[in-house]
Structures are given as C-alpha cells and as structure tokens.
Protein backbone atom coordinates (compact mmCIF):
# COMPACT_ATOMS: atom_id res chain seq x y z
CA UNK A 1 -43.21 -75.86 22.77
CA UNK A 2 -43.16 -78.25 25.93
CA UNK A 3 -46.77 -79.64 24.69
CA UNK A 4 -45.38 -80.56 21.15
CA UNK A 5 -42.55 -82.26 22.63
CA UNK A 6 -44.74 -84.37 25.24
CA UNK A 7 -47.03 -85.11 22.11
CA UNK A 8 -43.46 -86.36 20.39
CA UNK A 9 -42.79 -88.52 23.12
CA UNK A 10 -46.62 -90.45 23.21
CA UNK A 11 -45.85 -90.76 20.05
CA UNK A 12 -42.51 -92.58 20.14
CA UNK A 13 -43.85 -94.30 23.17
CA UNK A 14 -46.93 -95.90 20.73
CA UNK A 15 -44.45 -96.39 18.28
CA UNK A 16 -42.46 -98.61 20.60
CA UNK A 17 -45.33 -100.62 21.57
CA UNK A 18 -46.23 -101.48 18.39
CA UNK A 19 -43.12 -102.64 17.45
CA UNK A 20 -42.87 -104.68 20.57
CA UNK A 21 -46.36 -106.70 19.91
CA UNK A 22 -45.26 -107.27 16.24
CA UNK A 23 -42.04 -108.95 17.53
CA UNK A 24 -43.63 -111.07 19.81
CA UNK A 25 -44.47 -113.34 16.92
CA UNK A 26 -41.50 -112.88 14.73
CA UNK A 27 -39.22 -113.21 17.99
CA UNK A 28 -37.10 -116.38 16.32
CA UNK A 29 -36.45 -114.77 13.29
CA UNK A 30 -34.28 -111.72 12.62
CA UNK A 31 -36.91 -109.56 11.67
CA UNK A 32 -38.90 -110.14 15.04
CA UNK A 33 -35.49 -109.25 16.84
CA UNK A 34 -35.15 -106.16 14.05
CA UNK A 35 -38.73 -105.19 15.49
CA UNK A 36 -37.83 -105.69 19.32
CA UNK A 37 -34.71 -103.72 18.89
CA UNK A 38 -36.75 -100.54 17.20
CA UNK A 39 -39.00 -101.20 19.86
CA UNK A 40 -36.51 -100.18 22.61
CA UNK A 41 -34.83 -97.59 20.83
CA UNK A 42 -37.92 -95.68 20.46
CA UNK A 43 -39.02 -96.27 24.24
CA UNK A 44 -35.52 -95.01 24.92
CA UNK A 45 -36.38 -92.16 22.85
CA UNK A 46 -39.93 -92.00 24.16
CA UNK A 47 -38.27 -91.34 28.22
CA UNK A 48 -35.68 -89.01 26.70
CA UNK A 49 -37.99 -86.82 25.04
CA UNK A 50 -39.93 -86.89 28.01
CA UNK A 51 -37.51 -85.89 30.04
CA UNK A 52 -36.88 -82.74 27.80
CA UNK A 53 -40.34 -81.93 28.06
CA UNK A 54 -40.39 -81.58 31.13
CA UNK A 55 -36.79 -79.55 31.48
CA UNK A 56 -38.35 -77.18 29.18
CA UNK A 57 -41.82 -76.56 30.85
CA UNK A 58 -39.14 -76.18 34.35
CA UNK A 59 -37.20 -73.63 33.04
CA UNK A 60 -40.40 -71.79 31.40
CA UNK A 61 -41.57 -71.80 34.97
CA UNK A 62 -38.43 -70.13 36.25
CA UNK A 63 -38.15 -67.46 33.53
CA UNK A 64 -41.72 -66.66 34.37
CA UNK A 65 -40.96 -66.21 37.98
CA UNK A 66 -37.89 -64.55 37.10
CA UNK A 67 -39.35 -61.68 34.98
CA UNK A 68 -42.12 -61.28 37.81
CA UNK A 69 -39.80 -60.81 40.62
CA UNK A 70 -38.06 -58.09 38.76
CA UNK A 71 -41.14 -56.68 37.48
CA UNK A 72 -41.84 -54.58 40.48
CA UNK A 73 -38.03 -52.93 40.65
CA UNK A 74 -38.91 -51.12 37.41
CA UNK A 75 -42.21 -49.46 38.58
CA UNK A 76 -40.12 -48.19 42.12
CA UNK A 77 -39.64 -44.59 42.28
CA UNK A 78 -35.67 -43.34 42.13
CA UNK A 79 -35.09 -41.68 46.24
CA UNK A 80 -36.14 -38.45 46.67
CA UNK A 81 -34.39 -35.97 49.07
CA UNK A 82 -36.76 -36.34 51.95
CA UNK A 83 -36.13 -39.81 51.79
CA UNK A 84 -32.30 -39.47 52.36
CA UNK A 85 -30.63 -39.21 55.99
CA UNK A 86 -30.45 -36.01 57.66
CA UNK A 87 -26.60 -36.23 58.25
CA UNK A 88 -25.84 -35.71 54.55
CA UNK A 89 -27.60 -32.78 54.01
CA UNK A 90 -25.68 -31.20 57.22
CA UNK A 91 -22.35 -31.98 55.88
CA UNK A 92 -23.18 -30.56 52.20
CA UNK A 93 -21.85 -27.05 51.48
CA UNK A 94 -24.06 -23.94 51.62
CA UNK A 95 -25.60 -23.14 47.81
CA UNK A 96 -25.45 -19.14 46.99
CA UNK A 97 -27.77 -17.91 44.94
CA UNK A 98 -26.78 -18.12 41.11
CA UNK A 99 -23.96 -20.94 41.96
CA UNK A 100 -25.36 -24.47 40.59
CA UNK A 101 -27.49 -26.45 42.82
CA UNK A 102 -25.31 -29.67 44.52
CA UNK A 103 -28.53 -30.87 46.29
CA UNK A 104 -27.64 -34.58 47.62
CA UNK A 105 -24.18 -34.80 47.25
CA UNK A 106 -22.82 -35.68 50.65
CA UNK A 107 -19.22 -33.95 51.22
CA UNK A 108 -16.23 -35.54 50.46
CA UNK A 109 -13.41 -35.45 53.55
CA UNK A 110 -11.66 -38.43 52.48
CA UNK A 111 -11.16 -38.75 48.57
CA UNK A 112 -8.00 -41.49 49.05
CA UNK A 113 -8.85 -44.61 46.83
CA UNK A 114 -9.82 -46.82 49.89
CA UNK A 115 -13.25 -44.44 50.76
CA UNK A 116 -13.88 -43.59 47.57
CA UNK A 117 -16.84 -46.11 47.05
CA UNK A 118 -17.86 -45.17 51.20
CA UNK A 119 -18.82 -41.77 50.04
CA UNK A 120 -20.93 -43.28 47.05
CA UNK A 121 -18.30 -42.24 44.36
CA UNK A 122 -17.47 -44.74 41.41
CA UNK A 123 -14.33 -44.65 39.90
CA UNK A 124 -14.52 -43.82 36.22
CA UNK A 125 -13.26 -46.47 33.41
CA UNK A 126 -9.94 -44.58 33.20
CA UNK A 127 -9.08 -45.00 36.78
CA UNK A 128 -9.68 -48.70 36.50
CA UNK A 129 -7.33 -48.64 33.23
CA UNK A 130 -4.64 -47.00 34.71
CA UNK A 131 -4.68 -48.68 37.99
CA UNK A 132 -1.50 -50.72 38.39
CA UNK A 133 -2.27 -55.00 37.42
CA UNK A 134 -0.37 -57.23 39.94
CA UNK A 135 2.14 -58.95 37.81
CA UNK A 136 2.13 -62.84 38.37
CA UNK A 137 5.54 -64.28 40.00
CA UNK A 138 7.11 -65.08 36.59
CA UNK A 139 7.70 -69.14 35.97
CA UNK A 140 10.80 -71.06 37.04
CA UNK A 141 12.08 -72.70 34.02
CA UNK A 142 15.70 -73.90 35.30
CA UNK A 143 17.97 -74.28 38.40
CA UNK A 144 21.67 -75.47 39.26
CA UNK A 145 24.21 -75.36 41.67
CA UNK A 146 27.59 -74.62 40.76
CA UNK A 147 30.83 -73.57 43.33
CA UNK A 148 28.73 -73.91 46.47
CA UNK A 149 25.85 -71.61 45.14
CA UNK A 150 22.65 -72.46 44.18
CA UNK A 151 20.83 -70.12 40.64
CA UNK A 152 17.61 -70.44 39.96
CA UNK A 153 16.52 -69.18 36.05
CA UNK A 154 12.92 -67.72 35.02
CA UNK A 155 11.01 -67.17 32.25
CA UNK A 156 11.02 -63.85 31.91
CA UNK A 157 14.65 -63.68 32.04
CA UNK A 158 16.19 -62.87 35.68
CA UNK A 159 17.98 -64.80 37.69
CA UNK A 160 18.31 -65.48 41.49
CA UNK A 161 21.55 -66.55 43.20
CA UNK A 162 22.07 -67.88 46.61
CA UNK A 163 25.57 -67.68 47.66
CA UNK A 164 27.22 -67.69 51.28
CA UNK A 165 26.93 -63.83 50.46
CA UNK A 166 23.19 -64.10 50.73
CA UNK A 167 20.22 -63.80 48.04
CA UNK A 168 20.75 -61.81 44.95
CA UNK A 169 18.16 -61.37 42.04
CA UNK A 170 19.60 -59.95 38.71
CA UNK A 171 17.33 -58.70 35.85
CA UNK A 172 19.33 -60.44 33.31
CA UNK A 173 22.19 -62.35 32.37
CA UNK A 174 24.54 -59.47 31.45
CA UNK A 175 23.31 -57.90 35.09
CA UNK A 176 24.81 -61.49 36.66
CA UNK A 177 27.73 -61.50 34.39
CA UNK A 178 28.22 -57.79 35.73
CA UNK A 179 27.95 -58.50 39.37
CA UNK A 180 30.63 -61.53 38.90
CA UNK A 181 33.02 -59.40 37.29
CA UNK A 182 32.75 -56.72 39.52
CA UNK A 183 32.92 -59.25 42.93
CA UNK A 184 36.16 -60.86 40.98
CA UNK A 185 37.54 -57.41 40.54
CA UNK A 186 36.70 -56.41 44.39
CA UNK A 187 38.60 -59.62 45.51
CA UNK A 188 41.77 -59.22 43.43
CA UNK A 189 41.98 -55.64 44.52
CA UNK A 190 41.62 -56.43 47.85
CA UNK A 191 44.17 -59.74 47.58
C-alpha cells in the first residue's frame, strides 16, 4: 500500500513540473498563471502524499513490532504447581480422599472487600453491579437571603439553610415548609 502511494506522489511531483516548465512561457497570460497555479497545487499534493506514505509504512512498522512482541506470550506455558511458592501450599487445607481436589488455591483468612484481590480473588460482574456508585454533589441552581438567613436551592430538589440556628439541609420544599411551621409553632408555645 505505502509503495503505491509513494508511486502517487512521483507522480504528482512530475505532474507539477511539467506544469511549471509550460508556464514559464505562458507566464503573462492567464493560461501560463492557470499552469503555474496547477503546478503548485500538485507539488502541494506531491509532499502531502508523501508524507502519508511514509505515516503508513511507520505505523506498518509498529504493528509488525507489535504482533512480534506479543508473539512469544502465547507460546508461554500457564504456572505449574512446582512453580508456585511454598507458603501457599502450607496454608491450603488438607484434601481427604474422595473430597474434590483444591490443589493451588491459597486459603482465604481475610475475605473483606479490601483483600479480596490480595488473595488473587476477582470479584464477579454482580458484585461490581451491586456495589454502591458515589452520587455526584447535586448542582446549585439558586440562592437568597431572606430575614438574616442565607438558602441555597439544588437541582435535585433540597434545600440548605443557614440560620443563626446553624446549617440545616431539607430534602424538599414541603420538608422546609415543615420545619418552619413546626419552629413557628415551638416559639408561640413557648411565648
């Protein structure tokens, strides 16, 4: 592919020569600045091409040492048990006889979520669905200041109020509403 391009860009490179010496006598007229014109559009064309070339002969070169370096990973051999460390054999339980074999399986003391990948354990795709996603801090969309207290309003709905009380944070509207009434009804009780 890289050769037919390079042979594209001689060609487009002859092309542009030509047209440059048949301009040089037709220069004055508009057809010798029609040919100049050509001329350097196709030795524009000529570099570009070239230029592609040799991206393409590059990356041919890469993808060839690419597939050789991994080459050799597919011909290794998976481990054996000799080749494992001592230590996890001593730690694995005792096989009876007519119990099924466990043979390199090192034993488990800690299964909490934080070792599981120490002891060589993966956790399946269900415990990665059901794991908890961290919820983003939800987007302010509004804030005021009304009676010496300062609201701020997000998008998903709540609302946060600083008052000479201290910092409150209500789920909704009717939860604020709520809390007002019932600190209105707490002060003209206790009035």
């Amino acid at each position: 592919m890289a050769i037919l391009i390079f042979v594209l860009s001689l060609l487009l490179l002859i092309a542009a020569t030509a047209s440059g010496y048949q301009s040089l006598n037709l220069l004055p007229t508009g057809l010798g600045v029609l040919y100049a014109l050509a001329g350097a559009v196709a030795a524009c064309a000529a570099v570009l091409t070239f230029a592609i070339g040799v991206l393409i002969r590059r990356i041919d070169a890469l993808t060839k040492l690419m597939r050789q370096s991994y080459a050799p990973a597919a011909f290794e051999t998976p481990p054996s048990i000799a080749s494992a460390p001592p230590e996890v054999y001593a730690a694995a339980p005792a096989v009876e006889a007519g119990a099924p074999e466990d043979v390199g399986q090192p034993a488990a003391e800690d299964e909490s979520p934080i070792n599981i990948n120490r002891t060589g354990h993966l956790p399946s795709l269900e415990t990665i669905e059901e794991a908890p996603q961290p919820k983003a801090p939800p987007n302010l969309i509004g804030s005021y200041s009304s009676a010496g207290a300062n609201y701020r309003i997000f998008a998903d709905g709540s609302i946060e109020a600083e008052t000479s009380e201290g910092t409150f944070k209500f789920a909704s509207m009717a939860d604020f509403k709520r809390h007002l009434l019932q600190t209105k009804g707490n002060r003209e009780a206790g009035a």
